[in-house]
N, C-alpha and C. Protein backbone atom coordinates (compact mmCIF):
# COMPACT_ATOMS: atom_id res chain seq x y z
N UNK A 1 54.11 24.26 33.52
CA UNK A 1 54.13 25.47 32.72
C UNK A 1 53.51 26.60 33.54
N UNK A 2 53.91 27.80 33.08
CA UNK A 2 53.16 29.16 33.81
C UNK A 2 52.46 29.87 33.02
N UNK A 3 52.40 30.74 33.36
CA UNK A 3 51.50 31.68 32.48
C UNK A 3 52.78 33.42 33.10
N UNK A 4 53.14 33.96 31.80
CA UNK A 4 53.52 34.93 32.06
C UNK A 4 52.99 36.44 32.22
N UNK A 5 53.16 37.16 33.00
CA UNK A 5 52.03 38.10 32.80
C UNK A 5 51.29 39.09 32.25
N UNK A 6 49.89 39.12 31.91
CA UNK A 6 48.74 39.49 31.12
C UNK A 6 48.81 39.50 29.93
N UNK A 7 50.08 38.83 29.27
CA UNK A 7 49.43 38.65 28.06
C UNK A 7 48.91 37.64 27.44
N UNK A 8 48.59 36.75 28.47
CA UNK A 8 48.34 35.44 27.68
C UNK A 8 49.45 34.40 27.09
N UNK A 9 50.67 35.10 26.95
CA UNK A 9 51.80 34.22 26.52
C UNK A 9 52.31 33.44 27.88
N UNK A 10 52.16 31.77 26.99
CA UNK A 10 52.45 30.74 28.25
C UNK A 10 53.70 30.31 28.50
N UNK A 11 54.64 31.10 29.35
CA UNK A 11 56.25 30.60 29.56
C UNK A 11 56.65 29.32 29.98
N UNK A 12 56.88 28.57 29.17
CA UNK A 12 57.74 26.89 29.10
C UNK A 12 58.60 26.88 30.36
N UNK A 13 58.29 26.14 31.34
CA UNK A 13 59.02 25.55 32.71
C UNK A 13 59.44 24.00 32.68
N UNK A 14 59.97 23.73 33.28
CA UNK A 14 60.20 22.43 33.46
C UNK A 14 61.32 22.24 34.40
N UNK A 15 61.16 20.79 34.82
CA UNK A 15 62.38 20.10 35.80
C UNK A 15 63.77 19.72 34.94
N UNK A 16 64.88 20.38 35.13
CA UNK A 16 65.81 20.07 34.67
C UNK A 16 66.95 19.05 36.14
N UNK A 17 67.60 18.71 35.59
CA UNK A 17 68.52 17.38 36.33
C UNK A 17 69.98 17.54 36.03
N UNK A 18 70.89 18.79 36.83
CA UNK A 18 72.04 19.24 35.99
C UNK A 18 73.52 18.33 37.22
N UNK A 19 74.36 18.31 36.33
CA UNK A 19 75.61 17.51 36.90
C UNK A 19 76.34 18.47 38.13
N UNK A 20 76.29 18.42 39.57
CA UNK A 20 77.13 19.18 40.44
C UNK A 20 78.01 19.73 39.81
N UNK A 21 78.86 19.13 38.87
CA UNK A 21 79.91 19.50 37.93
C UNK A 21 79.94 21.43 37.50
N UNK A 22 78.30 21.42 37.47
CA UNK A 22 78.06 22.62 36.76
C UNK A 22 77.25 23.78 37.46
N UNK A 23 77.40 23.08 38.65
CA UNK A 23 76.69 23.86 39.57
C UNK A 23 76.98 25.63 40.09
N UNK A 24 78.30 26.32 39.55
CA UNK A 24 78.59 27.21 39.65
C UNK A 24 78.99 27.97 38.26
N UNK A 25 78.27 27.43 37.14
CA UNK A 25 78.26 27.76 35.93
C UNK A 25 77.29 28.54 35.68
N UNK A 26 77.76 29.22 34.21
CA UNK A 26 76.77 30.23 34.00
C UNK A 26 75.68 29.75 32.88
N UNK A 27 75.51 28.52 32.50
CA UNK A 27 74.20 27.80 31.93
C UNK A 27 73.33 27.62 33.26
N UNK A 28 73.95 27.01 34.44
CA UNK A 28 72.86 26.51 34.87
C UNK A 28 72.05 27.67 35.72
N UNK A 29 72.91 29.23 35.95
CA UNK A 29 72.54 29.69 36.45
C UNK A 29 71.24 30.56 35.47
N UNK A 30 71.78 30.61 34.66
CA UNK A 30 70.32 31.11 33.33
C UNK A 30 69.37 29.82 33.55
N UNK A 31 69.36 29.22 33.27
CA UNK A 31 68.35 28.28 33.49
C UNK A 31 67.57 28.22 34.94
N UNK A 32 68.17 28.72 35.84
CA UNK A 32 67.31 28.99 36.79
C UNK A 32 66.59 30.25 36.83
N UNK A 33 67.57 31.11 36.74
CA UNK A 33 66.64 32.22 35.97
C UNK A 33 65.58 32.25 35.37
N UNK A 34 65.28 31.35 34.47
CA UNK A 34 64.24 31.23 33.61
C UNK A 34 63.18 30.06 33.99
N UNK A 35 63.21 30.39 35.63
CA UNK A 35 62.32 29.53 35.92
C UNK A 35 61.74 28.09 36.18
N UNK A 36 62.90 27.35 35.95
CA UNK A 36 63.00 25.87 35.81
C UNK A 36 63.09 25.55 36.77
N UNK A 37 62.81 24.61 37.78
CA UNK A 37 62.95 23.79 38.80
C UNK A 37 64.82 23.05 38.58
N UNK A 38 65.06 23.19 39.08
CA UNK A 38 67.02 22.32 38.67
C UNK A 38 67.32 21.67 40.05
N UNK A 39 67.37 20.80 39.50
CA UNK A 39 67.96 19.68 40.97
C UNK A 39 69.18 19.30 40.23
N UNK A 40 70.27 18.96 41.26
CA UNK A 40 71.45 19.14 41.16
C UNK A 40 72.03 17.17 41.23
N UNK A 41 72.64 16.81 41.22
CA UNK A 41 72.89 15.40 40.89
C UNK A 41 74.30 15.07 40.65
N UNK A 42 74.80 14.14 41.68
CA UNK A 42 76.17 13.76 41.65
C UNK A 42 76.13 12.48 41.14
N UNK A 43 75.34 12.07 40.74
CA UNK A 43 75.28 10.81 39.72
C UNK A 43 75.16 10.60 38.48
N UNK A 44 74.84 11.94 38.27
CA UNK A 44 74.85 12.46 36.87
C UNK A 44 76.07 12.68 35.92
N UNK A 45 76.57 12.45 34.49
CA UNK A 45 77.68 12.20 34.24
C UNK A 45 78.16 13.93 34.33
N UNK A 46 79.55 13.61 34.53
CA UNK A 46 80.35 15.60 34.79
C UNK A 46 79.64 16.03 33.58
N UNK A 47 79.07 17.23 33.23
CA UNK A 47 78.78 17.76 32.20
C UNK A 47 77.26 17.55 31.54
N UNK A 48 76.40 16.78 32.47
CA UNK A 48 75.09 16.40 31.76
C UNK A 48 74.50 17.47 32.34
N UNK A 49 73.47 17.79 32.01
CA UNK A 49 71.92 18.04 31.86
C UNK A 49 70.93 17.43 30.70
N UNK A 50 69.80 16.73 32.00
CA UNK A 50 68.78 15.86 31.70
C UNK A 50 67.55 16.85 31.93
N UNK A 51 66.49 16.00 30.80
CA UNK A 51 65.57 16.88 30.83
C UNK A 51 64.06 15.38 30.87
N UNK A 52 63.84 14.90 32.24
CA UNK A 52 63.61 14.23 32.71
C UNK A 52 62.01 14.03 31.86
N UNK A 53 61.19 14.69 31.66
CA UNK A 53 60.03 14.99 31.38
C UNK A 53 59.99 14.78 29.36
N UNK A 54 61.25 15.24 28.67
CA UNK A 54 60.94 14.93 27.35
C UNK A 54 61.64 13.88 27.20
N UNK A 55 62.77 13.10 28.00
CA UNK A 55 63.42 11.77 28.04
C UNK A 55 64.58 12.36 27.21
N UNK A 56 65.02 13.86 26.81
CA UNK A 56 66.40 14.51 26.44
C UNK A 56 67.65 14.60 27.50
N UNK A 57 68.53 14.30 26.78
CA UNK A 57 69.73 14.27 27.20
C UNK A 57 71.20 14.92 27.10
N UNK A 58 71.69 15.76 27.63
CA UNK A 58 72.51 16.47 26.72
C UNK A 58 73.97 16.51 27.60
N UNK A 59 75.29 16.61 26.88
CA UNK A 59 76.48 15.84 27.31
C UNK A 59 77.31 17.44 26.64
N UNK A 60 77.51 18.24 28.08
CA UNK A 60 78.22 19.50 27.22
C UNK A 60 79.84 19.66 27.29
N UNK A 61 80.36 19.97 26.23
CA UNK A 61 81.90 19.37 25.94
C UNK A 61 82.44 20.85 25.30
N UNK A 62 83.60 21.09 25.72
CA UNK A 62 84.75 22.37 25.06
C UNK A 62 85.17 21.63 24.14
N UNK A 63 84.90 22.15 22.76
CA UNK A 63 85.87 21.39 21.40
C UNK A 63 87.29 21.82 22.05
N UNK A 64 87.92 22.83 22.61
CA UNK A 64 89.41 22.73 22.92
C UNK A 64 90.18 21.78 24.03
N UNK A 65 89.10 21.85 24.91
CA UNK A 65 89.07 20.47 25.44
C UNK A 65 89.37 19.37 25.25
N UNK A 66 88.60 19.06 24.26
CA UNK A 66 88.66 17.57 23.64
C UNK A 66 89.86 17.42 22.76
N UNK A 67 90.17 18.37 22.10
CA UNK A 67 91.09 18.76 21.26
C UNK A 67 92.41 18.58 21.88
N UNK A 68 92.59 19.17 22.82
CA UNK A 68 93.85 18.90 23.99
C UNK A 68 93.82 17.33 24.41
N UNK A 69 92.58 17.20 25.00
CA UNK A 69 93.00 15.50 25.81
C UNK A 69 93.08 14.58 24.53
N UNK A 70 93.32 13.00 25.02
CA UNK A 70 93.62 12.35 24.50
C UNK A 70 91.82 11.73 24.09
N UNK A 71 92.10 11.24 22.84
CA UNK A 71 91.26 10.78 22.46
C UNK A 71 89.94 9.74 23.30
N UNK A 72 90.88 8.93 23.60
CA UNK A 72 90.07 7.66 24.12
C UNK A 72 89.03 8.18 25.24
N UNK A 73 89.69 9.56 25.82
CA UNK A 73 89.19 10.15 27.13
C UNK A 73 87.92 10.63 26.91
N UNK A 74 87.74 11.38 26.07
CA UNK A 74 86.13 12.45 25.54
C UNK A 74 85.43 10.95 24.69
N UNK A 75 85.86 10.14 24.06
CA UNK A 75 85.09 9.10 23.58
C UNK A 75 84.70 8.28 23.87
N UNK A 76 85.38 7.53 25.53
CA UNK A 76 84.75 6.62 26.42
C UNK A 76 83.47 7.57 27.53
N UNK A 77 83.70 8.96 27.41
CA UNK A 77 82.52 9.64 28.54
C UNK A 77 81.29 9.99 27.55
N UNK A 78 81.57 10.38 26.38
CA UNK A 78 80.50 10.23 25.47
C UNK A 78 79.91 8.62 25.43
N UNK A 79 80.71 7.49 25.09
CA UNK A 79 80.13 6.23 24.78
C UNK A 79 79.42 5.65 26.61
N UNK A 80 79.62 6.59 27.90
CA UNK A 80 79.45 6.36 28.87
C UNK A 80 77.72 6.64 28.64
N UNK A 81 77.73 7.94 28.61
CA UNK A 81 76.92 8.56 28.58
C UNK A 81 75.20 8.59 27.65
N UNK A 82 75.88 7.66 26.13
CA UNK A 82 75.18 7.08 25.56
C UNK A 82 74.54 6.22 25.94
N UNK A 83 75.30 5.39 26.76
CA UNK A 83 75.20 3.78 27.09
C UNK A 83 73.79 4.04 28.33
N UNK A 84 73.78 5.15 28.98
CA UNK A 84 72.94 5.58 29.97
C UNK A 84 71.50 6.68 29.46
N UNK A 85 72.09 7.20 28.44
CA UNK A 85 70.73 7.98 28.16
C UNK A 85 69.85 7.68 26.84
N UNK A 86 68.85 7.29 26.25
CA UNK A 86 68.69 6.80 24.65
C UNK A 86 68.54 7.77 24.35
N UNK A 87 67.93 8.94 24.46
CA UNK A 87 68.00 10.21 23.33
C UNK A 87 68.61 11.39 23.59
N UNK A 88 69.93 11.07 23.39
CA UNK A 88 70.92 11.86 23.78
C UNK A 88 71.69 12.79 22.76
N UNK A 89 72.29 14.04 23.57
CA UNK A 89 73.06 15.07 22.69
C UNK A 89 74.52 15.41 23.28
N UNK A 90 75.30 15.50 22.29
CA UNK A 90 76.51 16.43 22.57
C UNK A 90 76.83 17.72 22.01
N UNK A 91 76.62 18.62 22.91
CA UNK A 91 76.31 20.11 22.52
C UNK A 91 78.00 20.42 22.92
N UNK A 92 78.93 20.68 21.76
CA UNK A 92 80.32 20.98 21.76
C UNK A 92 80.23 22.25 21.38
N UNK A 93 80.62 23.14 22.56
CA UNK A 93 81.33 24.54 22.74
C UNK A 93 82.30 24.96 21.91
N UNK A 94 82.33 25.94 20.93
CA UNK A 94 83.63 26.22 20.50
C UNK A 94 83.23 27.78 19.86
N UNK A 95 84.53 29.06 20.22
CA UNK A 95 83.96 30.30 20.35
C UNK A 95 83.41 30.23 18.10
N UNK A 96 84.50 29.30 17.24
CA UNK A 96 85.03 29.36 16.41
C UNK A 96 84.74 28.18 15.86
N UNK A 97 83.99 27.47 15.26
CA UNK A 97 83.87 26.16 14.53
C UNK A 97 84.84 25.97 13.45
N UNK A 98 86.13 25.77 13.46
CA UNK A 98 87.31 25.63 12.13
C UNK A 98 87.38 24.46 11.71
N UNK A 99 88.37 24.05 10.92
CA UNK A 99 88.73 22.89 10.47
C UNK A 99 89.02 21.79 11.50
N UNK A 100 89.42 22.27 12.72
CA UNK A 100 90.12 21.30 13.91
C UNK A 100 88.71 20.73 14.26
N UNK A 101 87.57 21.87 14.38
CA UNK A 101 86.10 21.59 15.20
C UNK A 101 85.39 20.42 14.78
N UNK A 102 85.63 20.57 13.07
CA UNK A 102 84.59 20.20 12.13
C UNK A 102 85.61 19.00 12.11
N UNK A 103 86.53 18.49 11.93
CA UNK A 103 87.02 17.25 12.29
C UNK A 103 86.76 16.44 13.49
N UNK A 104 86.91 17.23 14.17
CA UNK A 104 86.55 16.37 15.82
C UNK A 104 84.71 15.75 15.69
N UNK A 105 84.14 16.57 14.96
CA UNK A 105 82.74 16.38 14.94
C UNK A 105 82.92 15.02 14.41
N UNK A 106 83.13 15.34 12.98
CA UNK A 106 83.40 13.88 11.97
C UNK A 106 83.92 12.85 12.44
N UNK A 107 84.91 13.00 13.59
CA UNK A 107 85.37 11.88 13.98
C UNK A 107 84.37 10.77 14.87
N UNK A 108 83.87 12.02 15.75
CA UNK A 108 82.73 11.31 17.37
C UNK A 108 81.37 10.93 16.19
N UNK A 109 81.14 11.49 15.31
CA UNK A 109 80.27 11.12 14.38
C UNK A 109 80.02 9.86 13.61
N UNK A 110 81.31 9.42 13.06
CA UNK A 110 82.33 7.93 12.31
C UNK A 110 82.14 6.88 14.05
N UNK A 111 81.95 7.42 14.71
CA UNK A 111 82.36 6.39 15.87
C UNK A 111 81.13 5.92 16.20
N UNK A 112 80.03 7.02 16.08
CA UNK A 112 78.65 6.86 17.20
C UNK A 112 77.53 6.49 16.30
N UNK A 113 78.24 6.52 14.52
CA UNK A 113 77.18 5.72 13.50
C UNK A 113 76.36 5.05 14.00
N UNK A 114 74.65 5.29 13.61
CA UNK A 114 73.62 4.51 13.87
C UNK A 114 73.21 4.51 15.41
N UNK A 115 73.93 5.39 16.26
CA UNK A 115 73.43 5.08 17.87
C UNK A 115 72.21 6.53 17.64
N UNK A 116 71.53 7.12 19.03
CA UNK A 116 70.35 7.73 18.88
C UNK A 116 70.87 8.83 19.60
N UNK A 117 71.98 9.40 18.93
CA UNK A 117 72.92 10.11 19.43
C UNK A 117 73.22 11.58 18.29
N UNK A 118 73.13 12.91 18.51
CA UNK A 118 73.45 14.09 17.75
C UNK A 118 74.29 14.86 18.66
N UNK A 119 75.22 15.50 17.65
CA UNK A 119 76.14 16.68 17.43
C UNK A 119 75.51 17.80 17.97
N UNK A 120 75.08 18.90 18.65
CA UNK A 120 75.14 20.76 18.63
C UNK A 120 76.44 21.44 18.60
N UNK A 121 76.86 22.15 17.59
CA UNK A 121 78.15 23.08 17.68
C UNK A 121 77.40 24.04 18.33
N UNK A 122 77.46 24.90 19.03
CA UNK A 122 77.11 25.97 19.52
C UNK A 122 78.55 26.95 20.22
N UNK A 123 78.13 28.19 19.83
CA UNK A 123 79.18 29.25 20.15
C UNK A 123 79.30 29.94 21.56
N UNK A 124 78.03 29.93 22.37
CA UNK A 124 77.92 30.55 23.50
C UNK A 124 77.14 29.67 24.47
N UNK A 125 77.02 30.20 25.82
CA UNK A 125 76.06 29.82 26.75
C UNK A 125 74.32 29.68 25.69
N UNK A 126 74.02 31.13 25.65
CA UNK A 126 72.84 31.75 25.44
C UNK A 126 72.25 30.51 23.91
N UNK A 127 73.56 30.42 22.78
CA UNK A 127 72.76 29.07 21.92
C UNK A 127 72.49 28.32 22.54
N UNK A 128 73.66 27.30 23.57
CA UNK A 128 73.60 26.26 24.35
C UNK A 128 71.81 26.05 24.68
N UNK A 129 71.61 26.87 25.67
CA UNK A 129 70.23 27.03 26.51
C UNK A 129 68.75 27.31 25.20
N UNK A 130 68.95 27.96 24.33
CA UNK A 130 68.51 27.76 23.30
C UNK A 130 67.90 26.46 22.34
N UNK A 131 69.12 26.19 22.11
CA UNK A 131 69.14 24.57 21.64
C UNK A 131 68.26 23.57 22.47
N UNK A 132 69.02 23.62 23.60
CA UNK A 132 68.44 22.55 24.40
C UNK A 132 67.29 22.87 25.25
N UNK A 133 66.62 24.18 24.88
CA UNK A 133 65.02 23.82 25.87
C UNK A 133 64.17 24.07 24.78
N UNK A 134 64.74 24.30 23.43
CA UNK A 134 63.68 23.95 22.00
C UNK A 134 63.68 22.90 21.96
N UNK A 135 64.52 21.61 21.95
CA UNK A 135 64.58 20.38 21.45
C UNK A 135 63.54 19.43 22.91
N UNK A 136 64.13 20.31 24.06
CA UNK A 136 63.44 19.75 25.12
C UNK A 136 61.62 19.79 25.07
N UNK A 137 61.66 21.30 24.95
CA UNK A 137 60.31 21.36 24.42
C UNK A 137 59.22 21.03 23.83
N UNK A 138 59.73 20.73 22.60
CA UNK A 138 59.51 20.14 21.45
C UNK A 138 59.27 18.72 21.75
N UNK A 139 59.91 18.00 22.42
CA UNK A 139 60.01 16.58 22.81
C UNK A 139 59.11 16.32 23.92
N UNK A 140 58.46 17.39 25.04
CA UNK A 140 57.93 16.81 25.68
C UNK A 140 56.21 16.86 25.32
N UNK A 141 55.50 16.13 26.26
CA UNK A 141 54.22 15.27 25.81
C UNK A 141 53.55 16.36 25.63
N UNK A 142 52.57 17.72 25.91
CA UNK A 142 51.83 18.42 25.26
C UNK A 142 52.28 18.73 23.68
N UNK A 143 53.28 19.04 23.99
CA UNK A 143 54.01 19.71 22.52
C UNK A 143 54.47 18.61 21.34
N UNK A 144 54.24 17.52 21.44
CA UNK A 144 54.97 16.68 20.89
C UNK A 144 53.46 16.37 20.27
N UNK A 145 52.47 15.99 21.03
CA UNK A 145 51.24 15.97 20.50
C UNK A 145 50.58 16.73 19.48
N UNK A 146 50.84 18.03 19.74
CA UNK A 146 50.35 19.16 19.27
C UNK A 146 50.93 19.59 17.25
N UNK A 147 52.57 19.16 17.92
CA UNK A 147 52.97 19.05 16.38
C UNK A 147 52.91 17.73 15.83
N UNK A 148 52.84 16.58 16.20
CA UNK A 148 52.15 15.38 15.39
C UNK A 148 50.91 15.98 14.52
N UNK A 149 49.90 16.05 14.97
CA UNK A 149 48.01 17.09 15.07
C UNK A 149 48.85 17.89 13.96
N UNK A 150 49.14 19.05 13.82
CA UNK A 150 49.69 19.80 12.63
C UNK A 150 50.12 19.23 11.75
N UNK A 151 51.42 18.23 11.66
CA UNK A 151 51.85 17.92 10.39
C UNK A 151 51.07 16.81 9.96
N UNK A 152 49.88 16.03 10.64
CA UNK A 152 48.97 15.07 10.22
C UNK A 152 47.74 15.90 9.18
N UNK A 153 47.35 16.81 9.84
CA UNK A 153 46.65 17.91 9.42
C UNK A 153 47.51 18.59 8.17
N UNK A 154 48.35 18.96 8.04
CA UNK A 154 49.06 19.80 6.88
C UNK A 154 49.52 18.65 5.59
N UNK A 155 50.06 17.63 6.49
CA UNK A 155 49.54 16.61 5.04
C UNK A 155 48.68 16.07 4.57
N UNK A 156 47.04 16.12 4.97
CA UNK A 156 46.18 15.46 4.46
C UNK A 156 46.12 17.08 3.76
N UNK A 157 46.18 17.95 3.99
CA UNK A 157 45.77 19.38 3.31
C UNK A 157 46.34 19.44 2.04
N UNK A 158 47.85 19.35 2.20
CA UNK A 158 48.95 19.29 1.28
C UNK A 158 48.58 18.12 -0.28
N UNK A 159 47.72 17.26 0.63
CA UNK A 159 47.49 15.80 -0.35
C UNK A 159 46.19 16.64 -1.12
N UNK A 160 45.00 16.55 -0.18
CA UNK A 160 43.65 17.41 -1.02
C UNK A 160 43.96 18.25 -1.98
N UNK A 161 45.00 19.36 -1.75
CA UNK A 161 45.12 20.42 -2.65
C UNK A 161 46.05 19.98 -3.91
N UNK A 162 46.75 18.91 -3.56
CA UNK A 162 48.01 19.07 -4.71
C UNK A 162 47.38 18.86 -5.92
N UNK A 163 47.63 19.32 -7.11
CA UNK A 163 47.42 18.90 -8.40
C UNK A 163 47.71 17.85 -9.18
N UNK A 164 48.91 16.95 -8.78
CA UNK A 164 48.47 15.50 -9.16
C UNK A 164 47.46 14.91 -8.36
N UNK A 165 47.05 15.27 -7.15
CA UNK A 165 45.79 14.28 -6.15
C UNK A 165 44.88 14.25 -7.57
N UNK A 166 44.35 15.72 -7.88
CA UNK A 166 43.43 15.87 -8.53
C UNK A 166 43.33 15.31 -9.69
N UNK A 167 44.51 15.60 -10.43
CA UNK A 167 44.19 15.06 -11.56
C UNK A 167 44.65 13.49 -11.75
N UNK A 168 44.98 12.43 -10.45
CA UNK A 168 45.17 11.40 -10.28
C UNK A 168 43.00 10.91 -10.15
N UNK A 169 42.61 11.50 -9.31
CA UNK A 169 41.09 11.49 -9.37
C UNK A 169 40.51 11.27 -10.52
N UNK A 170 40.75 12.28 -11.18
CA UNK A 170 40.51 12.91 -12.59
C UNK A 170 40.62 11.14 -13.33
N UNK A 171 41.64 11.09 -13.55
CA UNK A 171 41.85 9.58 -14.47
C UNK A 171 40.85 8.25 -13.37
N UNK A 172 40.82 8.32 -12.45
CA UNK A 172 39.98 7.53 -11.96
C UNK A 172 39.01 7.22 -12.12
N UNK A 173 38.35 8.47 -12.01
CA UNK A 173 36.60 8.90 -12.24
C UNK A 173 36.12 8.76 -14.07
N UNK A 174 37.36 8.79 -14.94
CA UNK A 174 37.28 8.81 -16.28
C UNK A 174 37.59 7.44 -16.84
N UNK A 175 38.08 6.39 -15.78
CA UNK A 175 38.17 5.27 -16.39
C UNK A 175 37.46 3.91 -16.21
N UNK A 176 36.02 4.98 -14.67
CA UNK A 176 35.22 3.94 -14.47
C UNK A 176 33.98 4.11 -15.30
């Protein structure tokens, strides 16, 4: 992490792990922009970026794309890709989420039941990069700590204050 300057606000860095595939794209070139370390990887599946540090995974796909090829094709590189990453995403591009989109979702959805596997529709680059360095974020070890600590904290708060706690007490204290 860095520190951005003088105000005290701490700008989120990290090592990203993007597919050669995408190496002259305009995600990965924002993402360098913004400071990330990016090593480039021909072993990586066409279309990944890994986010090595929160153990995120993300598999980026054109719904028209998929829409055009044949089925078996986008569903054996997704089930590839699963098979290689456990907490993995497919962030599907589409300018327009329609009826064709929202089917294709439902379908890779019906297929990938119960695996540790999610959907992103996203409309642009700028959600894309969005999406995936909140979720990255969020997932890795300071931050992951930090909001455990809060919502452990906000539910013992949530419990103290509620009004059945109390008046669950209430009958306790009145029936010893």
């Amino acid at each position: 992490m860095a520190e951005s300057g003088g105000k005290g606000i701490v700008k989120w860095t990290t090592i990203i792990i993007i597919s050669t595939s995408l190496k002259n794209c305009e995600i990965a070139t924002t993402l360098e922009n913004q400071s990330h370390k990016i090593r480039y990887s021909e072993t990586v599946e066409n279309g990944a970026i890994v986010f090595p540090r929160s153990g995120v995974a993300f598999l980026l796909m054109d719904a028209k794309e998929c829409l055009m090829s044949a089925e078996e094709i986008f569903i054996a590189k997704i089930e590839k890709f699963i098979n290689i990453h456990q907490n993995s995403f497919l962030v599907l591009s589409a300018a327009f989420h329609g009826l064709e989109e929202w089917n294709l979702m439902f379908k890779i959805q019906q297929r990938f039941l119960g695996k540790n596997f999610r959907i992103l529709p996203v409309h642009n680059v700028v959600n894309a990069i969005n999406l995936m360095c909140t979720i990255a974020k969020t997932t890795s070890k300071p931050y992951i700590d930090s909001i455990c600590y809060r919502m452990i904290t906000t539910k013992a708060y949530i419990t103290e204050q509620s009004p059945v706690w109390k008046t669950l007490q209430k009958i306790t204290l009145d029936s010893d």
